[in-house]
PDB file of N, CA and C in Angstrom:
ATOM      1  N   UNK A   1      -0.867   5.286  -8.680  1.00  0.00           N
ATOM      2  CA  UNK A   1      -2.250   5.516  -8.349  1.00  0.00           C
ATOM      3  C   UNK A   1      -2.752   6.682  -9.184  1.00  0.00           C
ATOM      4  N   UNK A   2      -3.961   6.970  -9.426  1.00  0.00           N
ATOM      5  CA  UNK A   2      -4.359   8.003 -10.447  1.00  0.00           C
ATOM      6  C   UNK A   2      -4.979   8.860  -9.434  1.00  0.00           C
ATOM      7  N   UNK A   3      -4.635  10.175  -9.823  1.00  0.00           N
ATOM      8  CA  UNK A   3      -4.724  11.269  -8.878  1.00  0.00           C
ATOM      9  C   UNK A   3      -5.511  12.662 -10.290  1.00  0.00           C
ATOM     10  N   UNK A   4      -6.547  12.788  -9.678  1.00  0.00           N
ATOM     11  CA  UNK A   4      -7.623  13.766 -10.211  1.00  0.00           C
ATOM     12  C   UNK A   4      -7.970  14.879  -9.592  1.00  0.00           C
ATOM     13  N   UNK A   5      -8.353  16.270 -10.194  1.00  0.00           N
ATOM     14  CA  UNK A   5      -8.983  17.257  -9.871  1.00  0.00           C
ATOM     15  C   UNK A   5     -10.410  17.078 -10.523  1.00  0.00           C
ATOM     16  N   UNK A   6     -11.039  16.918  -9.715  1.00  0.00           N
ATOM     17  CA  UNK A   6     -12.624  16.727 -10.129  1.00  0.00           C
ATOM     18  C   UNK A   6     -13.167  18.363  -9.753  1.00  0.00           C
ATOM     19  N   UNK A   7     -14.130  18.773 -10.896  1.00  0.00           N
ATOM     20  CA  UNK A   7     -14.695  20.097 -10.621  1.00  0.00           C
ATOM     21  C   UNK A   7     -15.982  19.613 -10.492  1.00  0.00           C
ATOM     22  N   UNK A   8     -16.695  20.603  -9.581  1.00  0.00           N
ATOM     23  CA  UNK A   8     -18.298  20.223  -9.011  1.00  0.00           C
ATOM     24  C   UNK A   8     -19.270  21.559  -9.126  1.00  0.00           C
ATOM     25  N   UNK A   9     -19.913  21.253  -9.422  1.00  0.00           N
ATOM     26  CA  UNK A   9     -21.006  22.462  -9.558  1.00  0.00           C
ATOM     27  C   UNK A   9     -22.647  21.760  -8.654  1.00  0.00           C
ATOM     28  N   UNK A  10     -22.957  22.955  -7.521  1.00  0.00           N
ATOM     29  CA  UNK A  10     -23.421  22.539  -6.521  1.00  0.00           C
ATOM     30  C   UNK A  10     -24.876  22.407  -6.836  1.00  0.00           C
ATOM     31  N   UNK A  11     -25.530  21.503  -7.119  1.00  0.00           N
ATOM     32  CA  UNK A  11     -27.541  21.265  -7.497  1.00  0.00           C
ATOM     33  C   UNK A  11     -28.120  21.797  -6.604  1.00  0.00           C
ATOM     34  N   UNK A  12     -27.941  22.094  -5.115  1.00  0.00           N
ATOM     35  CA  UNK A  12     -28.545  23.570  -4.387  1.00  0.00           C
ATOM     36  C   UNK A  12     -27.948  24.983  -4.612  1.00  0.00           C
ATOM     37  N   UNK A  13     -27.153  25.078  -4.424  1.00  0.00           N
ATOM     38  CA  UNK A  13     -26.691  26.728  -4.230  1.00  0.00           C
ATOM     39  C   UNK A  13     -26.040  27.183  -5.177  1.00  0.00           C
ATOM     40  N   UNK A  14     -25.636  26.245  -6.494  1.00  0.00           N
ATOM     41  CA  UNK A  14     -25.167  26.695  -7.522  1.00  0.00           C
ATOM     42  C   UNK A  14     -23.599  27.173  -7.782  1.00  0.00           C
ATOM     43  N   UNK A  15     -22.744  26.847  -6.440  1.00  0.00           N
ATOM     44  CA  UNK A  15     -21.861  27.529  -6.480  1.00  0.00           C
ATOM     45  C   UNK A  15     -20.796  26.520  -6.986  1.00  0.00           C
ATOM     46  N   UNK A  16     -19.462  26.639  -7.653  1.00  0.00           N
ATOM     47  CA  UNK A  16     -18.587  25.497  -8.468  1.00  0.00           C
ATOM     48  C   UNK A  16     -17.314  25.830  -7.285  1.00  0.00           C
ATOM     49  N   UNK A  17     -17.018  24.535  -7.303  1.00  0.00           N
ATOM     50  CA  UNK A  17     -15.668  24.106  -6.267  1.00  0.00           C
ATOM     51  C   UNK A  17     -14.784  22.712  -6.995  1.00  0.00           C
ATOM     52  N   UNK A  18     -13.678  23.180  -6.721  1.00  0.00           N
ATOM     53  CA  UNK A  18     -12.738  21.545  -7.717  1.00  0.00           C
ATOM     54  C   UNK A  18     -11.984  20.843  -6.233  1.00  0.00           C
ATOM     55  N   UNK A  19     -11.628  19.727  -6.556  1.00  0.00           N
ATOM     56  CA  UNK A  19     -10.660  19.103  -5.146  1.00  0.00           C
ATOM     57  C   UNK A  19     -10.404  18.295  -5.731  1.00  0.00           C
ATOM     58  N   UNK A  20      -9.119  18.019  -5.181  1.00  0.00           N
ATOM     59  CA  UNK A  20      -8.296  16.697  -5.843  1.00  0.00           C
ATOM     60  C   UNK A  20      -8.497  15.195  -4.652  1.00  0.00           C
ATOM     61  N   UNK A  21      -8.375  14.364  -5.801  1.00  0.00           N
ATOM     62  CA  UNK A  21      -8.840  12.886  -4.858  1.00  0.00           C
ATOM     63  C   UNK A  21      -7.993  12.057  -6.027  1.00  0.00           C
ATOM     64  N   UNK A  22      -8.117  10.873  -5.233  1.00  0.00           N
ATOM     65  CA  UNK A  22      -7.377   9.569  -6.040  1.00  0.00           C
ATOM     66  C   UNK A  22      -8.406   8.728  -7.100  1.00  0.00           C
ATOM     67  N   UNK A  23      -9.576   9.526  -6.924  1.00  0.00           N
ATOM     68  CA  UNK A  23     -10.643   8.765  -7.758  1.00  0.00           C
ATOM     69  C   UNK A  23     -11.976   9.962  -8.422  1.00  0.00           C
ATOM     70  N   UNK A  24     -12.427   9.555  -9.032  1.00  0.00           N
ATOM     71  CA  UNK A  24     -13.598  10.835  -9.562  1.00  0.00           C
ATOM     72  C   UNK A  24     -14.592  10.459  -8.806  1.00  0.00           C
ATOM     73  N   UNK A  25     -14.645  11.119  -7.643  1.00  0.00           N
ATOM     74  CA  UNK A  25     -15.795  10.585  -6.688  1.00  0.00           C
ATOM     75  C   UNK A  25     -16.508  11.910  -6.079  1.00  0.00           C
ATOM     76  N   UNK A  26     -17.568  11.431  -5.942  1.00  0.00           N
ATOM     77  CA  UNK A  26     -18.351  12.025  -4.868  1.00  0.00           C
ATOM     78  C   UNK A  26     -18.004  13.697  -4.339  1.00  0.00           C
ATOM     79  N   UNK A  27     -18.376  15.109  -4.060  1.00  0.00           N
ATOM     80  CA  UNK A  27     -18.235  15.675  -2.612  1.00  0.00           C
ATOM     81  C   UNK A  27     -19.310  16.114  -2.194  1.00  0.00           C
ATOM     82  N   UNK A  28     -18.825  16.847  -1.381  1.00  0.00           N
ATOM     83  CA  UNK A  28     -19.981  17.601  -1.035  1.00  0.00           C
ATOM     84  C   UNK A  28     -19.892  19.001  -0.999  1.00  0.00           C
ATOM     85  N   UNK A  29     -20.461  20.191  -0.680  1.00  0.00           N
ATOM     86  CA  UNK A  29     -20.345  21.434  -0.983  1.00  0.00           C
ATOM     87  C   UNK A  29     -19.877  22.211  -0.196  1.00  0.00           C
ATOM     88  N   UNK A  30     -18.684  22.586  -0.323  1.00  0.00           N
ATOM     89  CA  UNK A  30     -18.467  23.483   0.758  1.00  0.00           C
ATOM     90  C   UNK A  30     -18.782  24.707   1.400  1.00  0.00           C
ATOM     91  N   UNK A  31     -20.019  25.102   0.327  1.00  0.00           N
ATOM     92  CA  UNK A  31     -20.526  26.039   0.310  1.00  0.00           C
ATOM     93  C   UNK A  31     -21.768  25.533   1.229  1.00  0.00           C
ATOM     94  N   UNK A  32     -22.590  25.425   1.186  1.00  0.00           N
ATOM     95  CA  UNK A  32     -23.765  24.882   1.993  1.00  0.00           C
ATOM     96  C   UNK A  32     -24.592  24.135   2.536  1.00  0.00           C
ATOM     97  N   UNK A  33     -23.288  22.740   2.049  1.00  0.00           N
ATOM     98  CA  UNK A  33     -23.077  21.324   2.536  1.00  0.00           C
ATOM     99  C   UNK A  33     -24.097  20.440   2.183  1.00  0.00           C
ATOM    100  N   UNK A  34     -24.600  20.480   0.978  1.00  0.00           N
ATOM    101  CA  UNK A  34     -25.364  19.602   0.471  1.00  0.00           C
ATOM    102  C   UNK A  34     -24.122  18.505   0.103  1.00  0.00           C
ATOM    103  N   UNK A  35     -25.069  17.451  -0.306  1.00  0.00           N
ATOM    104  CA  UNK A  35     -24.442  15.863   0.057  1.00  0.00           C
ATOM    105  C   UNK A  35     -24.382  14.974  -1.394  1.00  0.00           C
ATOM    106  N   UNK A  36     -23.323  14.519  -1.584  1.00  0.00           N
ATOM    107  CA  UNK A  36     -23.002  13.790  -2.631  1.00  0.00           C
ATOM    108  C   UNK A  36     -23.424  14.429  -4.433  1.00  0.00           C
ATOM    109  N   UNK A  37     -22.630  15.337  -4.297  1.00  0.00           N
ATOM    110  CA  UNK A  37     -22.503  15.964  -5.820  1.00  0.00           C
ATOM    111  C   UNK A  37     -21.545  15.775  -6.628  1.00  0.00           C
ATOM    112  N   UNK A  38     -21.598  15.174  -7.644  1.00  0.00           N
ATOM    113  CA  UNK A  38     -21.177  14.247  -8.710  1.00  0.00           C
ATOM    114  C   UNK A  38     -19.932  15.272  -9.622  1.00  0.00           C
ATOM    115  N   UNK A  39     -18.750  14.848  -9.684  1.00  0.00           N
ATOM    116  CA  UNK A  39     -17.963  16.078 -10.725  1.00  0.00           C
ATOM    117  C   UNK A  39     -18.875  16.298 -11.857  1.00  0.00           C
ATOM    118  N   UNK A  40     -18.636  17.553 -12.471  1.00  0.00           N
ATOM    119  CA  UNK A  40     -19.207  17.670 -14.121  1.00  0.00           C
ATOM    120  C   UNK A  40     -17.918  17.575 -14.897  1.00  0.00           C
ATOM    121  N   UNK A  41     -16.798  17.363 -14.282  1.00  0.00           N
ATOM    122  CA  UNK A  41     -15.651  17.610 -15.013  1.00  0.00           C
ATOM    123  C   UNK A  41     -14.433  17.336 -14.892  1.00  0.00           C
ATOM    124  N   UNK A  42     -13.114  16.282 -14.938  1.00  0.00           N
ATOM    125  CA  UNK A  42     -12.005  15.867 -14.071  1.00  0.00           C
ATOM    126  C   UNK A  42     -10.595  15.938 -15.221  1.00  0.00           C
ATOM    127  N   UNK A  43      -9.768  16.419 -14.564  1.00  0.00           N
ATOM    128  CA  UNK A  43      -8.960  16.556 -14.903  1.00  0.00           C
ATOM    129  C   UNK A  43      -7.447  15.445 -14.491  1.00  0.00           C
ATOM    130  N   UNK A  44      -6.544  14.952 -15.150  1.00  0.00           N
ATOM    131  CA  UNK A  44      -6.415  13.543 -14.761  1.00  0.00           C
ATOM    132  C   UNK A  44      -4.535  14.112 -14.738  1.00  0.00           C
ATOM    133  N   UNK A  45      -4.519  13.761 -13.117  1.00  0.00           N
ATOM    134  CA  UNK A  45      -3.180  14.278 -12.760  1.00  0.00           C
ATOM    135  C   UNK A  45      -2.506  13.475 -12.524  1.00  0.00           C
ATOM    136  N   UNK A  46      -3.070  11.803 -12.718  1.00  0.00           N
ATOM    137  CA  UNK A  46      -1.644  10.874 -12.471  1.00  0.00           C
ATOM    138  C   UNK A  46      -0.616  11.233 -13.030  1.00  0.00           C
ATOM    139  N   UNK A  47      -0.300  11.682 -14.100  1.00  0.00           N
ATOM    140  CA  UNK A  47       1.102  11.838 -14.494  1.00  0.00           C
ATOM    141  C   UNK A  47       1.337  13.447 -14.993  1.00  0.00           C
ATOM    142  N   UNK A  48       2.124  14.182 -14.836  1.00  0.00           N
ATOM    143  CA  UNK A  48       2.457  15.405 -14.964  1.00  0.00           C
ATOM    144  C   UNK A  48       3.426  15.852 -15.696  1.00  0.00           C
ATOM    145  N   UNK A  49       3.953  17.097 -16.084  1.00  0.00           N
ATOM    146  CA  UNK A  49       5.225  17.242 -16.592  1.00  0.00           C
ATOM    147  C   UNK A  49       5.364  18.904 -15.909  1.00  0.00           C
ATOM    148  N   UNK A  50       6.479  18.996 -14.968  1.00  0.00           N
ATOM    149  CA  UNK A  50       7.049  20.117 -14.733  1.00  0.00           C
ATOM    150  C   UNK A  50       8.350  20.498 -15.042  1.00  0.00           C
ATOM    151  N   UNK A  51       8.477  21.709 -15.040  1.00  0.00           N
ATOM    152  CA  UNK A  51       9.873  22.437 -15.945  1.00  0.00           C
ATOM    153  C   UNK A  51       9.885  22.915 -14.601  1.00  0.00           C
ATOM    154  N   UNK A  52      11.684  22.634 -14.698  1.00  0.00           N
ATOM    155  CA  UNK A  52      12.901  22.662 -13.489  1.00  0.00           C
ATOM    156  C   UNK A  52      13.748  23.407 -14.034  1.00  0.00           C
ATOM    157  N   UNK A  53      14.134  24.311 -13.933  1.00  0.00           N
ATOM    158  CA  UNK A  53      15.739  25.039 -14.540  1.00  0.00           C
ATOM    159  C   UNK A  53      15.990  24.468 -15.650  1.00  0.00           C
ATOM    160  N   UNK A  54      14.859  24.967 -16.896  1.00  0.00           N
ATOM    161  CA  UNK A  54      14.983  24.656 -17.973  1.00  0.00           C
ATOM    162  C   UNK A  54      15.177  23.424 -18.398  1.00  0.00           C
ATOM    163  N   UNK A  55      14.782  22.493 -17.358  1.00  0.00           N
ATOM    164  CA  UNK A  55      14.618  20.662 -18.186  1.00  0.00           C
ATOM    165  C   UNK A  55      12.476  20.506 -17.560  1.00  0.00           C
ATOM    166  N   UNK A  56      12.451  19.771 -18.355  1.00  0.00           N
ATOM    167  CA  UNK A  56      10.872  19.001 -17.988  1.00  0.00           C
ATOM    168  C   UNK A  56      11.097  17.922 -17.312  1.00  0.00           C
ATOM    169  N   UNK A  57      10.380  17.512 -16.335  1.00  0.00           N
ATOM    170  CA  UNK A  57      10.421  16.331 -15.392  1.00  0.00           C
ATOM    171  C   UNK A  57       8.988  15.887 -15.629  1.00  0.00           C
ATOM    172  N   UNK A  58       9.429  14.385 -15.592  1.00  0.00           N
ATOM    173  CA  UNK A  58       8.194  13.891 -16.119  1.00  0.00           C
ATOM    174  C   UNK A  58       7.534  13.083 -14.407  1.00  0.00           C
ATOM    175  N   UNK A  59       6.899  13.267 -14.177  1.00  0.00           N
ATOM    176  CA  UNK A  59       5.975  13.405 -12.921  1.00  0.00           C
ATOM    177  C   UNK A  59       4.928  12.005 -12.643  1.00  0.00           C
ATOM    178  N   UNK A  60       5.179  10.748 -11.695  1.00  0.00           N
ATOM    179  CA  UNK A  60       3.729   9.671 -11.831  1.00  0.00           C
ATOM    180  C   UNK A  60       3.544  10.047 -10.330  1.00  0.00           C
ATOM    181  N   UNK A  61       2.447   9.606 -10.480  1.00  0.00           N
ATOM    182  CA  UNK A  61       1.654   9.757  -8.791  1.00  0.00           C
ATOM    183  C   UNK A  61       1.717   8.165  -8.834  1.00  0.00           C
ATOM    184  N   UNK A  62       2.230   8.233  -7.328  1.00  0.00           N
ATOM    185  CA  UNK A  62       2.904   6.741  -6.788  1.00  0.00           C
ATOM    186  C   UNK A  62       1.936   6.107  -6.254  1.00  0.00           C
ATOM    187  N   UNK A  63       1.822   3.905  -6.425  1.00  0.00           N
ATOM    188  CA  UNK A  63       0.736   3.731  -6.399  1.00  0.00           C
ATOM    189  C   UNK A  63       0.877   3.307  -4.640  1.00  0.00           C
ATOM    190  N   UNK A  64       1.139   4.199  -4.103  1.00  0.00           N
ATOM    191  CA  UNK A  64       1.304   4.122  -2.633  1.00  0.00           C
ATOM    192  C   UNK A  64       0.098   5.497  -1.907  1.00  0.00           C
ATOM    193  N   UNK A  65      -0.141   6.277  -2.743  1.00  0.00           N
ATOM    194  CA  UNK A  65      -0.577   7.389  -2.838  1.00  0.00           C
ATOM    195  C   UNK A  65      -2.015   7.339  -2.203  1.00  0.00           C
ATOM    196  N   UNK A  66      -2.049   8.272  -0.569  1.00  0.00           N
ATOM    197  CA  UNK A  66      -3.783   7.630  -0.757  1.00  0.00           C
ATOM    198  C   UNK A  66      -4.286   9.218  -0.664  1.00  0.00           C
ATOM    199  N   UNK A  67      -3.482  10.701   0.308  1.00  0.00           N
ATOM    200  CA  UNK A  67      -4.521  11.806   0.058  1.00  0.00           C
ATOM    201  C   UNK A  67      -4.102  12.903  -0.519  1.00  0.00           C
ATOM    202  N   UNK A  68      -2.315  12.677  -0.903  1.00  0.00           N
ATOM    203  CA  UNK A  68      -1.931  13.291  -1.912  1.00  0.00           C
ATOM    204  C   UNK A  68      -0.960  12.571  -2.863  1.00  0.00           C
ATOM    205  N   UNK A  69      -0.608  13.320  -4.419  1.00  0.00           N
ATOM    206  CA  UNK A  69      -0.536  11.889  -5.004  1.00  0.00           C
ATOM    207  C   UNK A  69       1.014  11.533  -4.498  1.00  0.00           C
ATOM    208  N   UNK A  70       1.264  12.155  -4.420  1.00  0.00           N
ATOM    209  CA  UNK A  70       3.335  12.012  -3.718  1.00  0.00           C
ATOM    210  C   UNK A  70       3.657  11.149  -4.942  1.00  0.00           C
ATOM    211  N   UNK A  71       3.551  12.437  -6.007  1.00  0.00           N
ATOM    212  CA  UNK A  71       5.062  11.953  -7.230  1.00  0.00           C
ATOM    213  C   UNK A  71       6.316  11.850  -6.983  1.00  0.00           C
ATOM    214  N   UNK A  72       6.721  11.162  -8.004  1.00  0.00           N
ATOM    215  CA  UNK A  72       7.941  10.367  -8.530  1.00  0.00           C
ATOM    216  C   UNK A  72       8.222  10.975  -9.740  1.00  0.00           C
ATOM    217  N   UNK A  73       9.720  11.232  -9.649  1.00  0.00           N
ATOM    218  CA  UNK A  73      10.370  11.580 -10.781  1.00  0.00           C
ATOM    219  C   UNK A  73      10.302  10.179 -12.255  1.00  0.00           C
ATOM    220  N   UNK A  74      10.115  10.293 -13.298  1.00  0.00           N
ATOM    221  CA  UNK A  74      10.445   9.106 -13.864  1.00  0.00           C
ATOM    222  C   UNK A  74      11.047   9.355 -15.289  1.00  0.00           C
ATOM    223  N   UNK A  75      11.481  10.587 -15.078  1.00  0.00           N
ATOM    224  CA  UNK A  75      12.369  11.113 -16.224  1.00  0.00           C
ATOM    225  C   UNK A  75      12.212  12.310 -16.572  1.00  0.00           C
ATOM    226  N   UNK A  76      13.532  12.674 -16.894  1.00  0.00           N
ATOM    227  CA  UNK A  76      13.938  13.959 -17.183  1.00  0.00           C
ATOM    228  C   UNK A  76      14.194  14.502 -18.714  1.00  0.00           C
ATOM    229  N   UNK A  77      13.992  15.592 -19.242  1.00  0.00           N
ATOM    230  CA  UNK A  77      14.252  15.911 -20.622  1.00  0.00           C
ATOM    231  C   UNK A  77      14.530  17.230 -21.007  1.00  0.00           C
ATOM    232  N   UNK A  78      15.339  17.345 -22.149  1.00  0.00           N
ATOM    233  CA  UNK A  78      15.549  18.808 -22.317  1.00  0.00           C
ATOM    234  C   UNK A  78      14.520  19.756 -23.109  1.00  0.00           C
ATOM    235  N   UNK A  79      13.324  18.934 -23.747  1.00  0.00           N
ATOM    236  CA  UNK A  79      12.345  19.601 -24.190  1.00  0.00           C
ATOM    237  C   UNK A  79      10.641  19.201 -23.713  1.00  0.00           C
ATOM    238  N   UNK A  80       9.969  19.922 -23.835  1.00  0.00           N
ATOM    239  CA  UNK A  80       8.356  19.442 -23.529  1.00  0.00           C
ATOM    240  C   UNK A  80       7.937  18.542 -24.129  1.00  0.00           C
ATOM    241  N   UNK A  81       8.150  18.399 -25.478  1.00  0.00           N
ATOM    242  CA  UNK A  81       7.501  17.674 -26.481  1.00  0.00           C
ATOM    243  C   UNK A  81       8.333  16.281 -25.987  1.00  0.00           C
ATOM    244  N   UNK A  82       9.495  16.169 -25.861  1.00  0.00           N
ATOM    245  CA  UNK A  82      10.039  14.955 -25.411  1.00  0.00           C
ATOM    246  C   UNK A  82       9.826  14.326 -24.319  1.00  0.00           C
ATOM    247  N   UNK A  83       9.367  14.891 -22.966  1.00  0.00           N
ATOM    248  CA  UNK A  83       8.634  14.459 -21.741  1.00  0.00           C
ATOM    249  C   UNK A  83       7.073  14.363 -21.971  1.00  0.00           C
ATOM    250  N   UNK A  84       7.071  14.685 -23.458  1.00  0.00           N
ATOM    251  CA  UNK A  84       4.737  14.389 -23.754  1.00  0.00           C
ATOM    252  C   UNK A  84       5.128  13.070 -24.557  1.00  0.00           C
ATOM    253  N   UNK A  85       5.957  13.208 -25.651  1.00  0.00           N
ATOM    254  CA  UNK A  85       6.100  11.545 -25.988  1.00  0.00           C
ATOM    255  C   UNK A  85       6.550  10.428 -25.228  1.00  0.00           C
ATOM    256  N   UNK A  86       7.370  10.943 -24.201  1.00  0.00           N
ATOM    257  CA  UNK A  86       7.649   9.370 -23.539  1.00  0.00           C
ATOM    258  C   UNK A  86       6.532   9.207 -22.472  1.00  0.00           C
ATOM    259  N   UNK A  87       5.412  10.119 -21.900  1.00  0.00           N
ATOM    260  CA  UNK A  87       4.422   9.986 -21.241  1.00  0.00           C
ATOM    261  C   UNK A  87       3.643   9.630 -21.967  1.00  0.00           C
ATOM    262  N   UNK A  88       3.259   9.456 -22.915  1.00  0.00           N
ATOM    263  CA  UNK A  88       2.384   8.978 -24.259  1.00  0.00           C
ATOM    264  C   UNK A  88       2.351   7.494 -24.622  1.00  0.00           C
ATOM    265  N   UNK A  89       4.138   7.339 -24.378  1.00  0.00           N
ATOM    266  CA  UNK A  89       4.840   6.137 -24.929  1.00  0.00           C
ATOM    267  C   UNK A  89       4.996   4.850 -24.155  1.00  0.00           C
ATOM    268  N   UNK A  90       5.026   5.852 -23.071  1.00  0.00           N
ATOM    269  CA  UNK A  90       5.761   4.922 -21.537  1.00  0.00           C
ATOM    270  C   UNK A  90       4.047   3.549 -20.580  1.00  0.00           C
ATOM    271  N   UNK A  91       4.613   2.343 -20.681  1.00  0.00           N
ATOM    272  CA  UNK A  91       3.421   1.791 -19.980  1.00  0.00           C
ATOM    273  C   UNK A  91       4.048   1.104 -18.367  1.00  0.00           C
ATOM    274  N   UNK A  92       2.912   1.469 -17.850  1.00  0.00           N
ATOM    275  CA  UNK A  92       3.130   1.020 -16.616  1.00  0.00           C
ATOM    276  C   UNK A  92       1.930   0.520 -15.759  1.00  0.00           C
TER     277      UNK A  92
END
């Protein structure tokens, strides 16, 4: 499932807030609760790469996933650049 940080910048009160969702959708403000404000900006976290005791783990958000993404390991590597090419490489 594709799992996003959408950033929002509020058309009343001006104030910017990000939240993660499974889709680039919609929020609202948590600041002063105006209604349906559109991201200006998303950042795309289905797949990740984190460093573990010096290996990179390559990270998918599972398509079971509905309010957080609850990754899956789907490979391990001893360098960064090698967990960005097989995330590059890899189709699913």
């Amino acid at each position: 499932m594709a799992w996003f940080r959408n950033h929002y910048q509020c058309a009343e009160c001006g104030r910017e807030w990000s939240g993660e969702w499974s889709c680039t959708c919609d929020d609202d403000c948590p600041h002063c609760g105006a209604r349906h404000m559109s991201p200006h900006n998303s950042d795309d976290l289905s797949e990740i790469i984190d460093e573990r005791n010096g290996k990179f783990i390559a990270l998918r958000s599972r398509a079971v996933a509905e309010h957080v993404p609850d990754y899956e390991e789907i490979g391990e590597f001893l360098t960064l650049k090698e967990a960005q090419s097989y995330l590059q490489n890899v189709q699913y």
